[in-house]
Protein backbone atom coordinates (compact mmCIF):
# COMPACT_ATOMS: atom_id res chain seq x y z
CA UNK A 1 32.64 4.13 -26.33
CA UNK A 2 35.24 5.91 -23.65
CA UNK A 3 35.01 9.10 -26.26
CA UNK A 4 31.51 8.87 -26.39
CA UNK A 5 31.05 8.97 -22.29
CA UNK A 6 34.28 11.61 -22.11
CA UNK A 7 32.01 13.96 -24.90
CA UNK A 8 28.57 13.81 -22.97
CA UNK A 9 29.49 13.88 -19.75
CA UNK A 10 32.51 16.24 -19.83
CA UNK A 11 30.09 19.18 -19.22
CA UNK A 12 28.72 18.06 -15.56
CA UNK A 13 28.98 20.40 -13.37
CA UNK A 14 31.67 19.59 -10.77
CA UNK A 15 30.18 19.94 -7.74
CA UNK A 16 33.14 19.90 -5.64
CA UNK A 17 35.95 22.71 -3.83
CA UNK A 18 37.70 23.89 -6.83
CA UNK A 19 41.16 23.94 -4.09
CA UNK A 20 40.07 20.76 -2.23
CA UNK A 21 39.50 18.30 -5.45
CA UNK A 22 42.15 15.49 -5.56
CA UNK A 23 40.25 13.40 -8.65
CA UNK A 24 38.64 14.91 -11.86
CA UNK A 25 34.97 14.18 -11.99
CA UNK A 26 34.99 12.88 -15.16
CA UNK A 27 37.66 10.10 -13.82
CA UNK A 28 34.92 9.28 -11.06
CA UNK A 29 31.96 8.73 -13.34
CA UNK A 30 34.10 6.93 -15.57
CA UNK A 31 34.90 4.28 -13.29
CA UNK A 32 31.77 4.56 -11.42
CA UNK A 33 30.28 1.66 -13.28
CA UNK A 34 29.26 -1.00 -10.42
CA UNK A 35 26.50 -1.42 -7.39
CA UNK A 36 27.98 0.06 -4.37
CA UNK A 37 30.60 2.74 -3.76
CA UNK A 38 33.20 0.25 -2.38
CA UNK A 39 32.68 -1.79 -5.58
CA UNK A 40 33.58 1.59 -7.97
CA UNK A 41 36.87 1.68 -5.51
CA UNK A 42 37.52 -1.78 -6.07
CA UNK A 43 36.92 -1.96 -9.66
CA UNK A 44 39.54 0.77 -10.32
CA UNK A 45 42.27 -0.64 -8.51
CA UNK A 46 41.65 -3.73 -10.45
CA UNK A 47 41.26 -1.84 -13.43
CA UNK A 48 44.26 0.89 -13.19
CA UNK A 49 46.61 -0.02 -16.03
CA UNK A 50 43.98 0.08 -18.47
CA UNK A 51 41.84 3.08 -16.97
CA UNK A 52 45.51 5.23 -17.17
CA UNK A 53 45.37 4.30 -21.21
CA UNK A 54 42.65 7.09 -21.22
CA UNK A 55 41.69 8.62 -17.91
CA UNK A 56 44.21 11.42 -16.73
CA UNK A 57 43.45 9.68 -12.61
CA UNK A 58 46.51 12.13 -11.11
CA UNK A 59 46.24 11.06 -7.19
CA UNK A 60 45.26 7.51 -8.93
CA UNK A 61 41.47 5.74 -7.92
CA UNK A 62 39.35 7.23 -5.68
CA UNK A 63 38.37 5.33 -2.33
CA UNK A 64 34.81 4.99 -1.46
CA UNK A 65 34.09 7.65 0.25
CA UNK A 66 35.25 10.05 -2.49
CA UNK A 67 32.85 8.35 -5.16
CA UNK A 68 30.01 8.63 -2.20
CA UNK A 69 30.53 12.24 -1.74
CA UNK A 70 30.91 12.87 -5.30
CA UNK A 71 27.51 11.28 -6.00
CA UNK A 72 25.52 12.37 -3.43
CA UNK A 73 26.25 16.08 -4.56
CA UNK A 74 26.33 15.40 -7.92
CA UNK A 75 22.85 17.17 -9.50
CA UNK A 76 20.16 14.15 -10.73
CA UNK A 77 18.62 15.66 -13.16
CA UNK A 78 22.15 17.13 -14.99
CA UNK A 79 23.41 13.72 -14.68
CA UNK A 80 20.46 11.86 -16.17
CA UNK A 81 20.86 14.30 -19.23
CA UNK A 82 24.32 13.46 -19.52
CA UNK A 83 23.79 9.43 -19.53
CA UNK A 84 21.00 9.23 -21.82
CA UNK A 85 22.67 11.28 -24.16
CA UNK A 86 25.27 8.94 -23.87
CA UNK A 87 23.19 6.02 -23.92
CA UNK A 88 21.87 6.89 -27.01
CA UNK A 89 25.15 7.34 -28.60
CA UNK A 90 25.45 3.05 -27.73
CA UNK A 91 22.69 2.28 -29.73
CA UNK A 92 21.76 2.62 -33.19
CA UNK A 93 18.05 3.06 -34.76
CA UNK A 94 15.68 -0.09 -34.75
CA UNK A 95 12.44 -0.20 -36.55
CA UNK A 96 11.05 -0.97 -33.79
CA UNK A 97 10.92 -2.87 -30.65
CA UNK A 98 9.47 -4.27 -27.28
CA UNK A 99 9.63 -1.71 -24.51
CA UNK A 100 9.04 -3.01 -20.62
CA UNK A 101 7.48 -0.94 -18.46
CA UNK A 102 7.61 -2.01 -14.74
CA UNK A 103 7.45 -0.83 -11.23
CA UNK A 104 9.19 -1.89 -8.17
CA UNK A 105 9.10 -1.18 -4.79
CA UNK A 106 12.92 -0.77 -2.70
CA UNK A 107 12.86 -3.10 -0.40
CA UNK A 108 14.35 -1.14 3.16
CA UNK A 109 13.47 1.83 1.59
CA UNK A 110 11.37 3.24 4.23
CA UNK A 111 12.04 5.19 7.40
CA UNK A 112 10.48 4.11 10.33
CA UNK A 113 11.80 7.12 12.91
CA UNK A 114 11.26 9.49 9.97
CA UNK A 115 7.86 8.27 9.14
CA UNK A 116 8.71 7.61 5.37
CA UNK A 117 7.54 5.09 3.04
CA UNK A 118 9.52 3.05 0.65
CA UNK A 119 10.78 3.98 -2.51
CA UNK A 120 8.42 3.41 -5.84
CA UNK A 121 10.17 2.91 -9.12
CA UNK A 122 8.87 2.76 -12.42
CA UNK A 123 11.59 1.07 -15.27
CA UNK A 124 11.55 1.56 -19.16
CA UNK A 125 13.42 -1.55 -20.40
CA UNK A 126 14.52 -2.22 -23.81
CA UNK A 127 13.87 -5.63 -24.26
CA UNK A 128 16.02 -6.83 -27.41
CA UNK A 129 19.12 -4.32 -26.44
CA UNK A 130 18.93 -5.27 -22.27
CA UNK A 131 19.13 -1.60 -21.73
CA UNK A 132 17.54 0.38 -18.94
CA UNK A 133 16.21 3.50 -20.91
CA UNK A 134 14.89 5.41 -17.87
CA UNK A 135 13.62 5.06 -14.19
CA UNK A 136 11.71 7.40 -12.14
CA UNK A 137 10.16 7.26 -8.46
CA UNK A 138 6.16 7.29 -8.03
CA UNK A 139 3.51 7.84 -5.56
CA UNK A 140 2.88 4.64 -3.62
CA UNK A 141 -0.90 4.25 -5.19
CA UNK A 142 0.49 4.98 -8.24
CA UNK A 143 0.84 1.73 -11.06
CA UNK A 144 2.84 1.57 -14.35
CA UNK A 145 0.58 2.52 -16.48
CA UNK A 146 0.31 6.23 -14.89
CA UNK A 147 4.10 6.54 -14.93
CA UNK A 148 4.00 5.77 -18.89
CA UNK A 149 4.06 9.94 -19.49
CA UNK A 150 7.10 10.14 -17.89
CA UNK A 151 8.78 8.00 -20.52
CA UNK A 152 7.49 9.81 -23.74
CA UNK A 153 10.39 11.19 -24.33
CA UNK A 154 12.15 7.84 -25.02
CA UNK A 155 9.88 7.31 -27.61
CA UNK A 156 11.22 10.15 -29.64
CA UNK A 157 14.59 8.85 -29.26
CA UNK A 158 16.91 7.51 -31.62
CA UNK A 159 17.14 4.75 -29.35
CA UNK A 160 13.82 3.52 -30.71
């Protein structure tokens, strides 16, 4: 599984200052697996003896502000690529199977002094597998059923 994640997502671009970088960013994504940025931090230190057994980690874990500023510069659309190549790697073929398709709206999403609304998300869910395939944001008066084009792509997957 580690090999599979090292192989897809070894090719991000690193969006940091070549003479400023303390932590590979393949170290950061690695261990980025939890809900907030303090949590990542967390989760390595608790996690170190086994994360050495295959990450390289040479000033050791990031804090939480590293795996903040990595993210936010980090490129979306290069890093979705990345994880659902991956992803797809974690699965094998099924004949066939019940796919979810829901949206949500972020609560506290919304800017009042900026004049924003909230956040709309529309989820792909594979049902029998509990694996998110694929979320995207929406217009407001937009439903799940018009956000279904966005997830054709899934269907041609070998994770259906």
């Amino acid at each position: 599984m580690i090999e599979s994640l090292v192989k897809h997502f070894s090719e991000l671009f690193d969006p940091g200052c070549a003479n400023k970088v303390e932590h590979r960013l393949l170290d950061i994504v690695v261990i980025a697996c939890a809900e907030s940025f303090e949590d990542m931090a967390l989760y390595g230190r608790s996690k170190l003896p086994w994360l050495q057994q295959f990450l390289a980690l040479p000033n050791g874990i990031p804090s939480h502000d590293t795996f903040r500023r990595v993210f936010l510069l980090l490129e979306p659309q290069a890093f979705e690529v990345c994880f659902e190549a991956w992803t797809g790697d974690l699965t094998e073929a099924l004949p066939r199977e019940v796919i979810a398709i829901d949206g949500k709206t972020v609560r506290g999403s919304f800017g009042r002094k900026e004049g924003s609304s909230p956040l709309h998300l529309v989820s792909a869910w594979a049902s029998e597998r509990g694996l998110s395939l694929g979320q995207r944001s929406v217009e407001a008066k937009s439903n799940e059923i018009t956000a279904i084009h966005l997830y054709s792509i899934v269907s041609t997957s070998k994770i259906l």
